[in-house]
N, C-alpha and C. Protein backbone atom coordinates (compact mmCIF):
# COMPACT_ATOMS: atom_id res chain seq x y z
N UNK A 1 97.08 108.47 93.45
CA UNK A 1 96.28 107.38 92.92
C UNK A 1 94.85 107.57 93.40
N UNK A 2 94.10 107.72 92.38
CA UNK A 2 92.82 108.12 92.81
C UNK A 2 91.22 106.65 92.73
N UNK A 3 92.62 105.56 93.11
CA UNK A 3 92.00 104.38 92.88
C UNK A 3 90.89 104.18 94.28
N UNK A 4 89.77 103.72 94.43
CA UNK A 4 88.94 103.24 95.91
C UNK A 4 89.95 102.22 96.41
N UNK A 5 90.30 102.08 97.65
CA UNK A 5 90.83 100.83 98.45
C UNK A 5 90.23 99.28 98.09
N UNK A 6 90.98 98.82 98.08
CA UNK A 6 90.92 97.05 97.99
C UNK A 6 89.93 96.70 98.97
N UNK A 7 88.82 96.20 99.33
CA UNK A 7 88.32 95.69 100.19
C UNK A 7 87.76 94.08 99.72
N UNK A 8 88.09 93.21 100.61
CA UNK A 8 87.89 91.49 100.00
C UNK A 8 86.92 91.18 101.21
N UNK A 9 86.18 90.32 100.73
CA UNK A 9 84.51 89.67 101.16
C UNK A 9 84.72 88.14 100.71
N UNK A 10 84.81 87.52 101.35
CA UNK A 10 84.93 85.93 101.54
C UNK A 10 83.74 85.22 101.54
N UNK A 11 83.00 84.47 101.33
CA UNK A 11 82.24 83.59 101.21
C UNK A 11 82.80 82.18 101.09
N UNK A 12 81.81 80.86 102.20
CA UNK A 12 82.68 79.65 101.90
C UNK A 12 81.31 79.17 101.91
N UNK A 13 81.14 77.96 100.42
CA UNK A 13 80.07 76.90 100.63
C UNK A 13 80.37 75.89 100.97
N UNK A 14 79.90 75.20 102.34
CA UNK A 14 80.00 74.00 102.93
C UNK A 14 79.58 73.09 101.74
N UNK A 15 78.67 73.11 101.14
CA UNK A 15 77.97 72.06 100.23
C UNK A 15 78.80 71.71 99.00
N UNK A 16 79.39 72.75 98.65
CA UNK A 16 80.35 72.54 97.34
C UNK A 16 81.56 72.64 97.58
N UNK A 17 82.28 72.84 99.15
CA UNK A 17 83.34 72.98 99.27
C UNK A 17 84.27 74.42 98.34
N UNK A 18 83.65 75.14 98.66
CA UNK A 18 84.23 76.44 97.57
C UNK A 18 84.62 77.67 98.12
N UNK A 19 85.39 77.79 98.63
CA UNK A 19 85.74 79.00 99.24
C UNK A 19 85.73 80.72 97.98
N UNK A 20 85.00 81.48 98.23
CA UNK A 20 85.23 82.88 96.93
C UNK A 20 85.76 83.90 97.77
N UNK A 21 86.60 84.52 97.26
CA UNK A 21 87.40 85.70 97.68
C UNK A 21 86.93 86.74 96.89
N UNK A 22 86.24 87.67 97.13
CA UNK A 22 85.76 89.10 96.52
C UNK A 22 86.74 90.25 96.65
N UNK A 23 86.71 90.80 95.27
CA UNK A 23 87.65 92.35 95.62
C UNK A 23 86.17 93.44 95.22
N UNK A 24 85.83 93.57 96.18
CA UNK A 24 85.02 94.62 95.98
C UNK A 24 85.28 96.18 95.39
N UNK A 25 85.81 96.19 94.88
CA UNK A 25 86.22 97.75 94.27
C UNK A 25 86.13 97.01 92.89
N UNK A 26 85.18 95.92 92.52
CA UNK A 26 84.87 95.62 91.04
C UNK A 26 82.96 95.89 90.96
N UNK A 27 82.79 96.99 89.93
CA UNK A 27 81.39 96.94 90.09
C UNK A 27 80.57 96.50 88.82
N UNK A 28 81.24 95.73 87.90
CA UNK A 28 80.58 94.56 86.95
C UNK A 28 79.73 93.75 87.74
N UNK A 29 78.60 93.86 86.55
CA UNK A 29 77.52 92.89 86.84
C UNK A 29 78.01 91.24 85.73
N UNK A 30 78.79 91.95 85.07
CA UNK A 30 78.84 90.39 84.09
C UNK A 30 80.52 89.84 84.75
N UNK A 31 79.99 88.70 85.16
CA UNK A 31 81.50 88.09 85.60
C UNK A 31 81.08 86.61 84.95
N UNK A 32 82.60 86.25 84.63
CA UNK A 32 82.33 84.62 84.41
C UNK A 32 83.71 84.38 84.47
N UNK A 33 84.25 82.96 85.44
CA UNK A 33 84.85 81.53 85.68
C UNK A 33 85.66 81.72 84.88
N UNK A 34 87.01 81.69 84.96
CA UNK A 34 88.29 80.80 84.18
C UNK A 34 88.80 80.19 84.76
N UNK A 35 88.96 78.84 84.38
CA UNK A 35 89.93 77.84 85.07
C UNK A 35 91.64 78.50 85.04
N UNK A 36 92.05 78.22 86.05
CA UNK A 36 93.75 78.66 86.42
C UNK A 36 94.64 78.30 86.15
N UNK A 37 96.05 78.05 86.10
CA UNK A 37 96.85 77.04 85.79
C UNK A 37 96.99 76.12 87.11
N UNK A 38 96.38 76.75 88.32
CA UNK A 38 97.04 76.14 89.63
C UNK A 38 95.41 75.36 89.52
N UNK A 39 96.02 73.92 90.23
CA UNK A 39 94.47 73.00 90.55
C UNK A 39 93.67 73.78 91.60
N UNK A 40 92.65 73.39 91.07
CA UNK A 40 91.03 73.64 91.84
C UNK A 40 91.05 75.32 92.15
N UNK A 41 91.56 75.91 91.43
CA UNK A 41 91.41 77.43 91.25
C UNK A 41 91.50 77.92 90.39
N UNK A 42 89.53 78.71 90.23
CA UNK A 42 89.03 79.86 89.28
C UNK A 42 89.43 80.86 89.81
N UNK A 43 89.40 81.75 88.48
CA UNK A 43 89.58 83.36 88.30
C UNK A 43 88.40 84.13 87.64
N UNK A 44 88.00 84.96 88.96
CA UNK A 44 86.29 85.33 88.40
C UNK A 44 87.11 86.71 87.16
N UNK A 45 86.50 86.75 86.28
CA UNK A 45 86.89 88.32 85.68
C UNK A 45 85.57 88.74 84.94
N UNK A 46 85.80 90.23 85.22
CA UNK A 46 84.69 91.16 84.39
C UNK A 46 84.83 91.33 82.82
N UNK A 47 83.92 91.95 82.44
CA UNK A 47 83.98 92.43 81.10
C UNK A 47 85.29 92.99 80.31
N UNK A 48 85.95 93.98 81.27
CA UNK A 48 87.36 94.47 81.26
C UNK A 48 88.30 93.76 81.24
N UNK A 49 87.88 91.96 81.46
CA UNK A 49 89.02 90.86 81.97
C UNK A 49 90.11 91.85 82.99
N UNK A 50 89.32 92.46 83.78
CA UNK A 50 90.21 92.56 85.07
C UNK A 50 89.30 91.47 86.25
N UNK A 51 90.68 91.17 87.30
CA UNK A 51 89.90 90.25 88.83
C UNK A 51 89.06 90.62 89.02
N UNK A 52 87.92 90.15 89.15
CA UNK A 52 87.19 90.51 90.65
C UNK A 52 86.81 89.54 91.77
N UNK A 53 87.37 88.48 91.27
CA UNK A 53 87.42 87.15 92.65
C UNK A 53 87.97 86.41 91.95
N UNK A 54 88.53 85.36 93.23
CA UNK A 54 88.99 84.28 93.22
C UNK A 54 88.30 82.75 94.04
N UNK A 55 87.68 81.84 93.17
CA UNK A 55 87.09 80.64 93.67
C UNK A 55 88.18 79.45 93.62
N UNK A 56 88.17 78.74 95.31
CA UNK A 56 88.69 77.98 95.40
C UNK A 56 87.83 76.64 95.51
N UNK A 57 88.13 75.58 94.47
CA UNK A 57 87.28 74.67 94.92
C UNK A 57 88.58 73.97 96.07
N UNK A 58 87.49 72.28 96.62
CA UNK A 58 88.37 71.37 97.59
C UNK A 58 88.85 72.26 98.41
N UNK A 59 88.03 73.21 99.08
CA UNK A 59 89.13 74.45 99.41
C UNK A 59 89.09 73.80 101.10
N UNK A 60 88.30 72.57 101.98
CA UNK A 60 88.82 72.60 103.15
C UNK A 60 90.15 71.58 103.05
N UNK A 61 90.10 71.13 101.61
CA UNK A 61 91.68 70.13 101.59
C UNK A 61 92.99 70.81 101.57
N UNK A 62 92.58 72.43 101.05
CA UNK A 62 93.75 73.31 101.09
C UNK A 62 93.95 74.36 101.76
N UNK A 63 92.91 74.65 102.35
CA UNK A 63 93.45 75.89 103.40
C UNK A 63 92.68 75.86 104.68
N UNK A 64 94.05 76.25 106.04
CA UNK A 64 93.73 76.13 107.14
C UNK A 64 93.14 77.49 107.73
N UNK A 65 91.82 76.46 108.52
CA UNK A 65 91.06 77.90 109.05
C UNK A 65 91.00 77.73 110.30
N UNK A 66 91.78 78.96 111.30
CA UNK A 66 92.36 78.55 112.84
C UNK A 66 90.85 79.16 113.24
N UNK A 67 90.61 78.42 114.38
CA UNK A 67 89.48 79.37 115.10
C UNK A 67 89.66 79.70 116.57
């Protein structure tokens, strides 16, 4: 498989409550938002409609972050 490795890049906005999960082995410049079937989660996709992130909104109501 002569695919590059998976590497994911996280970003969280305090202000909008939005946690984004990046798969960086996507190198589209055009991405845009689909709503999911699961609540308060987008699916970023490229031109190819393949992933290249995942946005969680309400995301400190749903996931625990140990420190």
């Amino acid at each position: 498989n002569n695919k590059p490795p998976l590497l994911l890049h996280s970003t969280y906005h305090e202000i909008h409550d939005e946690l984004r999960l990046y798969f960086h082995n996507s190198t589209s410049t055009n991405i845009t938002f689909e709503k999911s079937e699961e609540e308060d989660i987008e699916v970023a996709m490229n031109d190819a409609k393949e992933v290249t992130a995942l946005l969680f909104c309400n995301s400190s109501k749903k996931i625990s972050i140990s420190k």
